[in-house]
N, C-alpha and C. Protein backbone atom coordinates (compact mmCIF):
# COMPACT_ATOMS: atom_id res chain seq x y z
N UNK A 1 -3.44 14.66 13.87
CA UNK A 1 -2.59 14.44 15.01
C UNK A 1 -1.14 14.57 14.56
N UNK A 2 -0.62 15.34 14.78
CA UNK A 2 1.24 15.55 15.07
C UNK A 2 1.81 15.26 16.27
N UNK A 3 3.24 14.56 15.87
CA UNK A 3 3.74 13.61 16.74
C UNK A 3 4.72 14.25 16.49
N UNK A 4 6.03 14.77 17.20
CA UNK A 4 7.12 15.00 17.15
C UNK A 4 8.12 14.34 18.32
N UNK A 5 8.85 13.26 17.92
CA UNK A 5 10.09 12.74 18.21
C UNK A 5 11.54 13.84 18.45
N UNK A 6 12.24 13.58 19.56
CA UNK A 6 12.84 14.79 19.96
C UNK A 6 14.25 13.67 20.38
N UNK A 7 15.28 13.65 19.86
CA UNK A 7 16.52 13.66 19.88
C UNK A 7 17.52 14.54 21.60
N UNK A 8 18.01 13.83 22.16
CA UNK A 8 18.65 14.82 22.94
C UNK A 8 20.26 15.18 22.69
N UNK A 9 20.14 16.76 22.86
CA UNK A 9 21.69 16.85 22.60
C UNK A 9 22.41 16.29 23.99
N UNK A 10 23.92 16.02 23.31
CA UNK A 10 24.65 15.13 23.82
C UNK A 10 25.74 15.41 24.20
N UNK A 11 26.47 15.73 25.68
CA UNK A 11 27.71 16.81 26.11
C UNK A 11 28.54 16.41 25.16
N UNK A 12 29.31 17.48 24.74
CA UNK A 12 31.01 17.17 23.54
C UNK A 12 32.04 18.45 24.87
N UNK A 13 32.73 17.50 24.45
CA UNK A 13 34.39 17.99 24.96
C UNK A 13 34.94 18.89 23.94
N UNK A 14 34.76 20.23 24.10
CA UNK A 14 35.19 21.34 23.49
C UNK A 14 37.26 21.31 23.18
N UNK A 15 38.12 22.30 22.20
CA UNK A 15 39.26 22.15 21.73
C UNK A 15 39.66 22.29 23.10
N UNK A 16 39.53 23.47 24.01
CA UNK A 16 40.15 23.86 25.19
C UNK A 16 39.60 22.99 26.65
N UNK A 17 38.82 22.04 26.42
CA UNK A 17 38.67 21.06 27.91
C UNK A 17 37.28 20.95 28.49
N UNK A 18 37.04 22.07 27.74
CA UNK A 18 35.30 22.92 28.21
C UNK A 18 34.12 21.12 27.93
N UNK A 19 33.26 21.29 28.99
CA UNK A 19 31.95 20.65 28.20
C UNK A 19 30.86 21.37 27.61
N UNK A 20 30.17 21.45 26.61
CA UNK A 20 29.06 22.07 26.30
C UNK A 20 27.97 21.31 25.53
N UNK A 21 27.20 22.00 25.28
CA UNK A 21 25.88 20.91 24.47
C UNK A 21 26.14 20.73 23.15
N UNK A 22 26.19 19.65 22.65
CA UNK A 22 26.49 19.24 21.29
C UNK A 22 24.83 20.30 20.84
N UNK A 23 25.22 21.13 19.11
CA UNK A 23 24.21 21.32 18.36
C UNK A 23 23.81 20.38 18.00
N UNK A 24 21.95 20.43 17.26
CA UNK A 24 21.22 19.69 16.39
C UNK A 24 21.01 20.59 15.32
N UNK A 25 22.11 19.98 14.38
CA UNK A 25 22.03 20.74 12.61
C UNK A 25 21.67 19.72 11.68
N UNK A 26 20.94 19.57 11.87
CA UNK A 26 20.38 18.23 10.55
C UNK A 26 19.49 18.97 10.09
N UNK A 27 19.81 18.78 8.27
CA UNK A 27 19.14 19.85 7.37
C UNK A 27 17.74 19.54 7.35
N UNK A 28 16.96 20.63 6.80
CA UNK A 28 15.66 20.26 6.76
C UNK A 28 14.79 19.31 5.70
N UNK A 29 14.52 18.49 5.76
CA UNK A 29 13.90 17.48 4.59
C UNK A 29 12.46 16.65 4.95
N UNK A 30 12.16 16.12 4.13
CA UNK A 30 10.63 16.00 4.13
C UNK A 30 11.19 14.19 3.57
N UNK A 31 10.57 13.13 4.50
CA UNK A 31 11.09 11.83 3.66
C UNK A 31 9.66 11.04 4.40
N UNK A 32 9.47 9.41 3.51
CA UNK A 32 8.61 8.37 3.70
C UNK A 32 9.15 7.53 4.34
N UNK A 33 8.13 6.91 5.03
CA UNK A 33 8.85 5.25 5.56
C UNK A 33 7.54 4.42 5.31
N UNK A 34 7.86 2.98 5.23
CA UNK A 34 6.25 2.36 4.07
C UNK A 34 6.93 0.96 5.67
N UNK A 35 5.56 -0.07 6.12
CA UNK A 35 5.64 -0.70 6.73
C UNK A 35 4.30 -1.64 6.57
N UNK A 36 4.05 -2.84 7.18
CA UNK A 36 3.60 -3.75 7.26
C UNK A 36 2.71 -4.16 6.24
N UNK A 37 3.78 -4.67 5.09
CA UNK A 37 3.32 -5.42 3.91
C UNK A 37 2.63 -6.73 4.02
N UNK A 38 1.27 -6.33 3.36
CA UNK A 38 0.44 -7.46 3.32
C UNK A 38 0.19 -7.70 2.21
N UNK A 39 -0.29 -8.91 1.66
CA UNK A 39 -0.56 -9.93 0.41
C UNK A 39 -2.39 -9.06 0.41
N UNK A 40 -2.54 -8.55 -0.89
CA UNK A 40 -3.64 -8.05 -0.80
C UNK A 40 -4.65 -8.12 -2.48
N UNK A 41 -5.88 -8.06 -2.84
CA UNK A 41 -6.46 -8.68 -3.84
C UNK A 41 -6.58 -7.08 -4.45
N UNK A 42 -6.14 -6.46 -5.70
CA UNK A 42 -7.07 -5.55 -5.77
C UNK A 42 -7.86 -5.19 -6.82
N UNK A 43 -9.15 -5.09 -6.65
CA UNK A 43 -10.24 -5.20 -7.33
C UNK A 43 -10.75 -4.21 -8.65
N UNK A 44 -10.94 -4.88 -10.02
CA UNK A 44 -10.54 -4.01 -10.86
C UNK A 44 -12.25 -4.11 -10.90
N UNK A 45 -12.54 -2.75 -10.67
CA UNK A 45 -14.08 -2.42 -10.58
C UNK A 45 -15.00 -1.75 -12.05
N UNK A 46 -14.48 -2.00 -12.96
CA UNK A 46 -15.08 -1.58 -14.32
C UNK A 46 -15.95 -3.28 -14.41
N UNK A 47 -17.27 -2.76 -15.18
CA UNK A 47 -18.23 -3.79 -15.61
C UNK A 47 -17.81 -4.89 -16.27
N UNK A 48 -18.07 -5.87 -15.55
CA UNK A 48 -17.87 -7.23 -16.13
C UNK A 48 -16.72 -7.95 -15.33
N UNK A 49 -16.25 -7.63 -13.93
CA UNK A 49 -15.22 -8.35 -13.64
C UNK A 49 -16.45 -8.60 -11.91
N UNK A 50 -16.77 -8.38 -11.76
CA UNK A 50 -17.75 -8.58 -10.31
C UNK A 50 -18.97 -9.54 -10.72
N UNK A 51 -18.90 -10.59 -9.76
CA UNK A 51 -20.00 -11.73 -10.19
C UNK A 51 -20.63 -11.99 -8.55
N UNK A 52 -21.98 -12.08 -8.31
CA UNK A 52 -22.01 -13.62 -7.34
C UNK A 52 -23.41 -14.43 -8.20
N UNK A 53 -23.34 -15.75 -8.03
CA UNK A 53 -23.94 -16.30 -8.40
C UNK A 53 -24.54 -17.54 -6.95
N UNK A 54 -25.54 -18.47 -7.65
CA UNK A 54 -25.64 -19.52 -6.64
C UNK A 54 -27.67 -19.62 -6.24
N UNK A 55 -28.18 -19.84 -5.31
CA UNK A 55 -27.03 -20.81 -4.12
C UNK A 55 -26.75 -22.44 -4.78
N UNK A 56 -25.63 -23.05 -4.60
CA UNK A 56 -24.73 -23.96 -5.18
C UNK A 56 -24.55 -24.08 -6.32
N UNK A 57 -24.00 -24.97 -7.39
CA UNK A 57 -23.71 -24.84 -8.26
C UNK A 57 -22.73 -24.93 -9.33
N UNK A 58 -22.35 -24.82 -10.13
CA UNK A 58 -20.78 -23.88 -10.68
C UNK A 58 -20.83 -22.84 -11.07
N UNK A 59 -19.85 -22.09 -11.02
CA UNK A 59 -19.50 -20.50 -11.33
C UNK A 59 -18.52 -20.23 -12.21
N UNK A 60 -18.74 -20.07 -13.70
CA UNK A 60 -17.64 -19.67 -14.57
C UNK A 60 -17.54 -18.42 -15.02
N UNK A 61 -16.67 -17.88 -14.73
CA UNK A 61 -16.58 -16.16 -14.98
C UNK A 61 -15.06 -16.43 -16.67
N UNK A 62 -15.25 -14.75 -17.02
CA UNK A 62 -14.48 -14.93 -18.04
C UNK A 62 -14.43 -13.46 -17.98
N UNK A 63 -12.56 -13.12 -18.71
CA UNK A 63 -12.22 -11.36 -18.46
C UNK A 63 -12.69 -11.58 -19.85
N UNK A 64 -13.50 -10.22 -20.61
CA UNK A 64 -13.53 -10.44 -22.04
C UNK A 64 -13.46 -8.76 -22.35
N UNK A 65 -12.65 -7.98 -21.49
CA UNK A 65 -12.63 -6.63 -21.88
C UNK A 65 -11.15 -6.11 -21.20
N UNK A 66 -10.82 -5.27 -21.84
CA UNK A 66 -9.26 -4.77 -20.82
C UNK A 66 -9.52 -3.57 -20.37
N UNK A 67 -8.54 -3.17 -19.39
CA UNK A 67 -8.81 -2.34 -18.33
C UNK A 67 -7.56 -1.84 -17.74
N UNK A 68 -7.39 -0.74 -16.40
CA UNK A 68 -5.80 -0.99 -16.19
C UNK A 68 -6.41 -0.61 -14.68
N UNK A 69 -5.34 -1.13 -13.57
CA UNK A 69 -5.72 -1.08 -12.37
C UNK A 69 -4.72 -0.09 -11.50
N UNK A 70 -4.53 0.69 -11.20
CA UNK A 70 -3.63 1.50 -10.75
C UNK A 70 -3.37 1.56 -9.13
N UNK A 71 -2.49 2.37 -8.58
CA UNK A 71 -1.84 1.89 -7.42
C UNK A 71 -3.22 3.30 -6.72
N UNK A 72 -3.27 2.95 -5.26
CA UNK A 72 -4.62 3.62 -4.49
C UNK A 72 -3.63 4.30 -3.44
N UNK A 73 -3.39 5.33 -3.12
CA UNK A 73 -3.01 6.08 -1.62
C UNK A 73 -4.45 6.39 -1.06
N UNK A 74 -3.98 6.07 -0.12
CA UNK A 74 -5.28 6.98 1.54
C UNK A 74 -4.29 7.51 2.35
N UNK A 75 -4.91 8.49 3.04
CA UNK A 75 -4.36 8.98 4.35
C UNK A 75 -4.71 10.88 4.66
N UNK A 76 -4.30 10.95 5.83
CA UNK A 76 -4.58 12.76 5.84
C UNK A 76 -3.79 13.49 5.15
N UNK A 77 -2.96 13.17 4.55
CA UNK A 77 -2.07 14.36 3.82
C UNK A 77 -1.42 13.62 2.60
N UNK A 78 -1.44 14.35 1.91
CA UNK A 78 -1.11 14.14 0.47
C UNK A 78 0.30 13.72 0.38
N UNK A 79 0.33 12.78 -1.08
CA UNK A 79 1.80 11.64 -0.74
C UNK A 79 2.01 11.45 -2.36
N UNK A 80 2.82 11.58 -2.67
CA UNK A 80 3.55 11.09 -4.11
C UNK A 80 3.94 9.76 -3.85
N UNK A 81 2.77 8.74 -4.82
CA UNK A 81 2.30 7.12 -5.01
C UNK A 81 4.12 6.91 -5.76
N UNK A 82 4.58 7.36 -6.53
CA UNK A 82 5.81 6.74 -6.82
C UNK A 82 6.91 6.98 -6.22
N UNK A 83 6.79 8.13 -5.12
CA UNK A 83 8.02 7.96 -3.91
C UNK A 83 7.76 6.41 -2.94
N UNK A 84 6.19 6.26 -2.96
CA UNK A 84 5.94 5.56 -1.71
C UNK A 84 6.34 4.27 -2.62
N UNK A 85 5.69 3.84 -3.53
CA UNK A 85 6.15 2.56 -4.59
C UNK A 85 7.50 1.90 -4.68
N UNK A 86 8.52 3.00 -4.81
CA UNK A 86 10.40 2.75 -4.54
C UNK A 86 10.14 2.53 -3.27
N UNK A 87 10.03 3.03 -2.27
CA UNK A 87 10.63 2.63 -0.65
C UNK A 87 9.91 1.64 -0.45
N UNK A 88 8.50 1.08 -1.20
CA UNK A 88 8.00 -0.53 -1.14
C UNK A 88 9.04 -1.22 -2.16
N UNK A 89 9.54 -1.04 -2.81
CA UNK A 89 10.32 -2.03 -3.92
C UNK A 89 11.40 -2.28 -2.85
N UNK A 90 12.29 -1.15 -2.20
CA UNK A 90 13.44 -1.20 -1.69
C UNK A 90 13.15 -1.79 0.17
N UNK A 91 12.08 -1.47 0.59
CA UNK A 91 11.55 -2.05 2.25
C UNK A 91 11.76 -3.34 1.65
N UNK A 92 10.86 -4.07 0.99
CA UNK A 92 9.90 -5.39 1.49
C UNK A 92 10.77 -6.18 -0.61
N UNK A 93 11.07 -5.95 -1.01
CA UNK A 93 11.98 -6.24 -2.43
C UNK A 93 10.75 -6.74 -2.87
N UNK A 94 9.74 -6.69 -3.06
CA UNK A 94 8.65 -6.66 -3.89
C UNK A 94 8.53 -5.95 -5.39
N UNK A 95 7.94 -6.49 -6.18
CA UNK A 95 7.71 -6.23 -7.93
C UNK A 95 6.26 -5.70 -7.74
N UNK A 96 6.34 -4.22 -7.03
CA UNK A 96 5.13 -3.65 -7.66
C UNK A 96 5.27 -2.47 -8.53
N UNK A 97 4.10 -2.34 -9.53
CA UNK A 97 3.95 -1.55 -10.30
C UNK A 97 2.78 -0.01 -10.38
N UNK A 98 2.83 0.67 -10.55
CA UNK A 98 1.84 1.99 -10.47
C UNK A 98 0.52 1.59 -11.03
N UNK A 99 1.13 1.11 -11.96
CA UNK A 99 -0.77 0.17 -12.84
C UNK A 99 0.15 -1.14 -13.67
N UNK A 100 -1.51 -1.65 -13.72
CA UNK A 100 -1.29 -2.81 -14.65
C UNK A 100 -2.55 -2.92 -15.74
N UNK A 101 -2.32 -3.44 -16.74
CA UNK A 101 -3.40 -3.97 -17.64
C UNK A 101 -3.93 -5.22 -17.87
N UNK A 102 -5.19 -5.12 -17.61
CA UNK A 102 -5.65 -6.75 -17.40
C UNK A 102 -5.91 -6.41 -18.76
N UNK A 103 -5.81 -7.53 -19.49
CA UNK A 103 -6.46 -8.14 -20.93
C UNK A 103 -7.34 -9.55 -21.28
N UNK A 104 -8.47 -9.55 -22.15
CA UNK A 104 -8.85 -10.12 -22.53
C UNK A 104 -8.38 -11.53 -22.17
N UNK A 105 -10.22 -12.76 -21.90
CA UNK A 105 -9.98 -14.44 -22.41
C UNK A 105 -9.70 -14.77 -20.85
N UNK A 106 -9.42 -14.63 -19.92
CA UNK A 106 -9.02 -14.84 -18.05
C UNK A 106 -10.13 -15.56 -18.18
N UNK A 107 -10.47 -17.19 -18.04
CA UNK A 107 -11.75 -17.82 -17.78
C UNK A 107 -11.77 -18.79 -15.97
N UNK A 108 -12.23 -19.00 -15.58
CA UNK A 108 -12.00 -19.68 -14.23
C UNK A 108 -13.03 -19.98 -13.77
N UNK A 109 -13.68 -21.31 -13.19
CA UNK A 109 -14.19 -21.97 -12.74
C UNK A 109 -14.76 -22.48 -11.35
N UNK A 110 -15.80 -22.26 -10.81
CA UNK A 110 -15.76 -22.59 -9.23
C UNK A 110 -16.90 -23.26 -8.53
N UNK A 111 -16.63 -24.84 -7.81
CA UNK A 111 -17.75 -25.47 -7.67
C UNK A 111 -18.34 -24.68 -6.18
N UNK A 112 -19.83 -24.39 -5.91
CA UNK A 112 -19.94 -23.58 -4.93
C UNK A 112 -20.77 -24.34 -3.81
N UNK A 113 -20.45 -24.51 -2.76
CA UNK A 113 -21.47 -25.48 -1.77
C UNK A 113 -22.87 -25.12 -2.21
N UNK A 114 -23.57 -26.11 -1.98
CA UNK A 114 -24.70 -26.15 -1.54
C UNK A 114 -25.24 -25.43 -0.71
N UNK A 115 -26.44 -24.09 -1.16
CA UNK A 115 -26.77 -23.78 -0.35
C UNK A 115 -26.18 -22.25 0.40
N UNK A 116 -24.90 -22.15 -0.33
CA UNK A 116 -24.50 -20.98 -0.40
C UNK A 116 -24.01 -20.25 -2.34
N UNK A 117 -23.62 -19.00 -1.81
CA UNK A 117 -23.79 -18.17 -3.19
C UNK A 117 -21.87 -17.85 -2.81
N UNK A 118 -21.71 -17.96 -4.44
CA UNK A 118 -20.33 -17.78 -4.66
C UNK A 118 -20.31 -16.13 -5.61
N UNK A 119 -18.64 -15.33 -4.62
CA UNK A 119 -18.78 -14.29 -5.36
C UNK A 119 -17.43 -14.42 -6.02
N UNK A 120 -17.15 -13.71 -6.82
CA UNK A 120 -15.73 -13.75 -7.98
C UNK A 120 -15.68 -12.29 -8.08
N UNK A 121 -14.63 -11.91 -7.70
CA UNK A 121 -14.00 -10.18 -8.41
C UNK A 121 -12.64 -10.67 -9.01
N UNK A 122 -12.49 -9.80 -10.50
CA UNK A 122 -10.84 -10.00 -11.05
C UNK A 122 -10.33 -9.10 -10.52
N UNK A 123 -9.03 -8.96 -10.62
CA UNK A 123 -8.13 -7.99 -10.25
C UNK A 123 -6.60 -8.38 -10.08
N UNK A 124 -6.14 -7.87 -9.24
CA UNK A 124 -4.37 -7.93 -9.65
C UNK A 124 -4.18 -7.73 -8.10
N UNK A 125 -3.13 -9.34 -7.60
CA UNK A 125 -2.93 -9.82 -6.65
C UNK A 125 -2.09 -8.59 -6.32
N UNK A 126 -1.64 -7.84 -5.36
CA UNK A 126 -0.81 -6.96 -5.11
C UNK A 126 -0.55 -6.89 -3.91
N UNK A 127 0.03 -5.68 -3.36
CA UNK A 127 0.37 -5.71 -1.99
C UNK A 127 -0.35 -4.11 -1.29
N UNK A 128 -0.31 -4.82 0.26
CA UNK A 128 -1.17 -3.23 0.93
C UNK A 128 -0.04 -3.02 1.90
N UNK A 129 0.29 -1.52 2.17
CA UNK A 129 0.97 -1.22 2.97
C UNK A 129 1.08 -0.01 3.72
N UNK A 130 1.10 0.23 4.54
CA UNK A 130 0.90 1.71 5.86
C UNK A 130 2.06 2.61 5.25
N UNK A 131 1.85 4.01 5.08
CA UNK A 131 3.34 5.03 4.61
C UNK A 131 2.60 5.57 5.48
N UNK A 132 3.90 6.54 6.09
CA UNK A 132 4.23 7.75 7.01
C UNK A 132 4.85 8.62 6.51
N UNK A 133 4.72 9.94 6.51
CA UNK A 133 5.36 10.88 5.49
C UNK A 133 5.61 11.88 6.92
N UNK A 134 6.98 12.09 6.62
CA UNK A 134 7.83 13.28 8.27
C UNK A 134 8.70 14.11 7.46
N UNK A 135 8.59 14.78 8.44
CA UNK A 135 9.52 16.17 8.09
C UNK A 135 10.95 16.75 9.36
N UNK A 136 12.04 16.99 9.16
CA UNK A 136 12.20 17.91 10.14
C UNK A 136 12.25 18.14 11.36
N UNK A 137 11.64 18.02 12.65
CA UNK A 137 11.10 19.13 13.44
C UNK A 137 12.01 20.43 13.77
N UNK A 138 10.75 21.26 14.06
CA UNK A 138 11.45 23.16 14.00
C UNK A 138 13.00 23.41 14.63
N UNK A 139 13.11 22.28 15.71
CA UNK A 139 14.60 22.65 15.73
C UNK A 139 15.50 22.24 15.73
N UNK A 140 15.09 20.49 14.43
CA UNK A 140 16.22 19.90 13.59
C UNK A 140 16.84 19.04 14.49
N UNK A 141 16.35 18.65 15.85
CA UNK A 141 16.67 17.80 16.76
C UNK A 141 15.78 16.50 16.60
N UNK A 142 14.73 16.45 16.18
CA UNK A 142 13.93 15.40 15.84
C UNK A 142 12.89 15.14 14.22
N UNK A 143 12.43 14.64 15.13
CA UNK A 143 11.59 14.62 13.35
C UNK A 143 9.69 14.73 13.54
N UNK A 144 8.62 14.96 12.94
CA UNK A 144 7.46 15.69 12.95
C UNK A 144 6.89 15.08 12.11
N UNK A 145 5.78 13.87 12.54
CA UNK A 145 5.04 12.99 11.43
C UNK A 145 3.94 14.15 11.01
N UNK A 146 3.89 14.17 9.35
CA UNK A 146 2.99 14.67 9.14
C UNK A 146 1.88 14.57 8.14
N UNK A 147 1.79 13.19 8.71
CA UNK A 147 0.46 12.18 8.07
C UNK A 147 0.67 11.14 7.86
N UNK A 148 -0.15 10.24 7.50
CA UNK A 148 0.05 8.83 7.66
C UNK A 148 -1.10 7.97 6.34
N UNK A 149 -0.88 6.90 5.45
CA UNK A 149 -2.49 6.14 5.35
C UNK A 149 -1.84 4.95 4.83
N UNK A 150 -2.42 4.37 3.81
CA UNK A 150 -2.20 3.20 3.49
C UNK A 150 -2.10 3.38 1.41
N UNK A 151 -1.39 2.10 1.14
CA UNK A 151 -1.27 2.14 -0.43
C UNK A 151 -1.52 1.00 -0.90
N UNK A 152 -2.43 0.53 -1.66
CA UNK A 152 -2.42 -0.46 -2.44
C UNK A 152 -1.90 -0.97 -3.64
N UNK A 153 -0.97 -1.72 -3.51
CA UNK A 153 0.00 -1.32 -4.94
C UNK A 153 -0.28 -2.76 -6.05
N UNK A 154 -0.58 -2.63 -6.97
CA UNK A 154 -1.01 -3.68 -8.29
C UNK A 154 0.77 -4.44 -8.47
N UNK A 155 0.60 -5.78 -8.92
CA UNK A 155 1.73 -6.22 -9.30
C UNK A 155 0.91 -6.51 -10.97
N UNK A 156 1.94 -7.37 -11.91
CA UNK A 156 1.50 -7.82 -12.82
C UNK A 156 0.87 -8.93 -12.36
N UNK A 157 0.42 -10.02 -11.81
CA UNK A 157 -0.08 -11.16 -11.40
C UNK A 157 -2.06 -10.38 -10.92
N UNK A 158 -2.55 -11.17 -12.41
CA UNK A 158 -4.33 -10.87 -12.11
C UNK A 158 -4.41 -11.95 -12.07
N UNK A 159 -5.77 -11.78 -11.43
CA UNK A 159 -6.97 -13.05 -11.49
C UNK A 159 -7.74 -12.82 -10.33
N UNK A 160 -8.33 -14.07 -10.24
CA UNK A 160 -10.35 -13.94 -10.02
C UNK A 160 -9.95 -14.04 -8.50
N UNK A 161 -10.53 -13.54 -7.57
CA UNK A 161 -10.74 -13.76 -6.22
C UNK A 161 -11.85 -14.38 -5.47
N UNK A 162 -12.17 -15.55 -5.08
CA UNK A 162 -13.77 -16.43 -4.47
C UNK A 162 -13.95 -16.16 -3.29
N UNK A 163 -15.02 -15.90 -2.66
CA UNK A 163 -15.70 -16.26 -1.64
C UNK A 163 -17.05 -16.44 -1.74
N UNK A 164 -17.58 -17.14 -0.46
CA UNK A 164 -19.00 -17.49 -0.51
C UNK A 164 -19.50 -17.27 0.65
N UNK A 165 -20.71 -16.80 0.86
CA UNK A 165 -21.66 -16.27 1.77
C UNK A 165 -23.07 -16.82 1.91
N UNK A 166 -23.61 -16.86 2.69
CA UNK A 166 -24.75 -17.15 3.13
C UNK A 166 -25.91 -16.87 2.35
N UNK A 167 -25.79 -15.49 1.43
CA UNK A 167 -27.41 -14.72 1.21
C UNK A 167 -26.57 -13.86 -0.13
């Protein structure tokens, strides 16, 4: 889906008295805009960081291997993760990073109801956020979205994430 936003030209008072239509000369460029930052878990999926255990109990997990978790783009059209990463540092003044390295010894503990099963994933607390990538439009009067998805970006801050379920 393409969306093009359209600008209207705007009468100007010419040297000699005249009115005429103001031009649209705005050069052609291709730019991001990043929006609705959320607090997000993200899950470092190499063996040994995914647990559920139960039903009730305690649950002690432990990181005993390192790994590195890197930043995720989605969307229909292709996006350079460290253009979108700056306009999240500079939108929302957030400390995210492209990757991080979890290391070794992370141990954590979790008493689990009765009766239900507790799950644990490690990973690196980070942030999720929507980019839009525009261009242009053909006759420099507006501008032409041309794609859209989401980014998950790693901070340095890991650790274990809980929930518990039924089955």
């Amino acid at each position: 889906m393409v969306a093009e936003e359209k600008l209207t030209a705007l009468p100007e008072v010419t040297g000699d008295g005249d009115i005429g239509v103001k031009r649209c000369d705005n050069p052609y460029k291709k730019w991001y805009t990043v929006s609705a930052k959320k607090s997000y878990h993200i899950p470092s999926w190499w063996n040994g960081t995914s647990y559920k255990d139960g039903p009730g109990g305690t649950m002690t997990v432990e990181v005993l291997k390192a790994g590195k978790i890197a930043v995720e783009l989605s969307g229909n059209v292709s996006a350079e993760a460290g253009v979108i990463l700056s306009k999240a540092k500079v939108e929302f003044g957030i400390k995210v990073v492209s990757e991080v390295g979890i290391t070794v010894g992370h141990r954590y503990s979790q008493e689990i109801k009765s009766g239900r099963y507790g799950h644990m994933q490690y990973g690196s607390w980070g942030y999720k956020t929507n980019w839009t990538k525009w261009e242009t439009s053909a006759d420099r009067c507006g501008k032409k979205k041309l794609g859209s998805g989401t980014a998950k970006m790693p901070t340095k801050e890991v650790g274990w994430r809980y929930w518990e379920t039924r089955s």
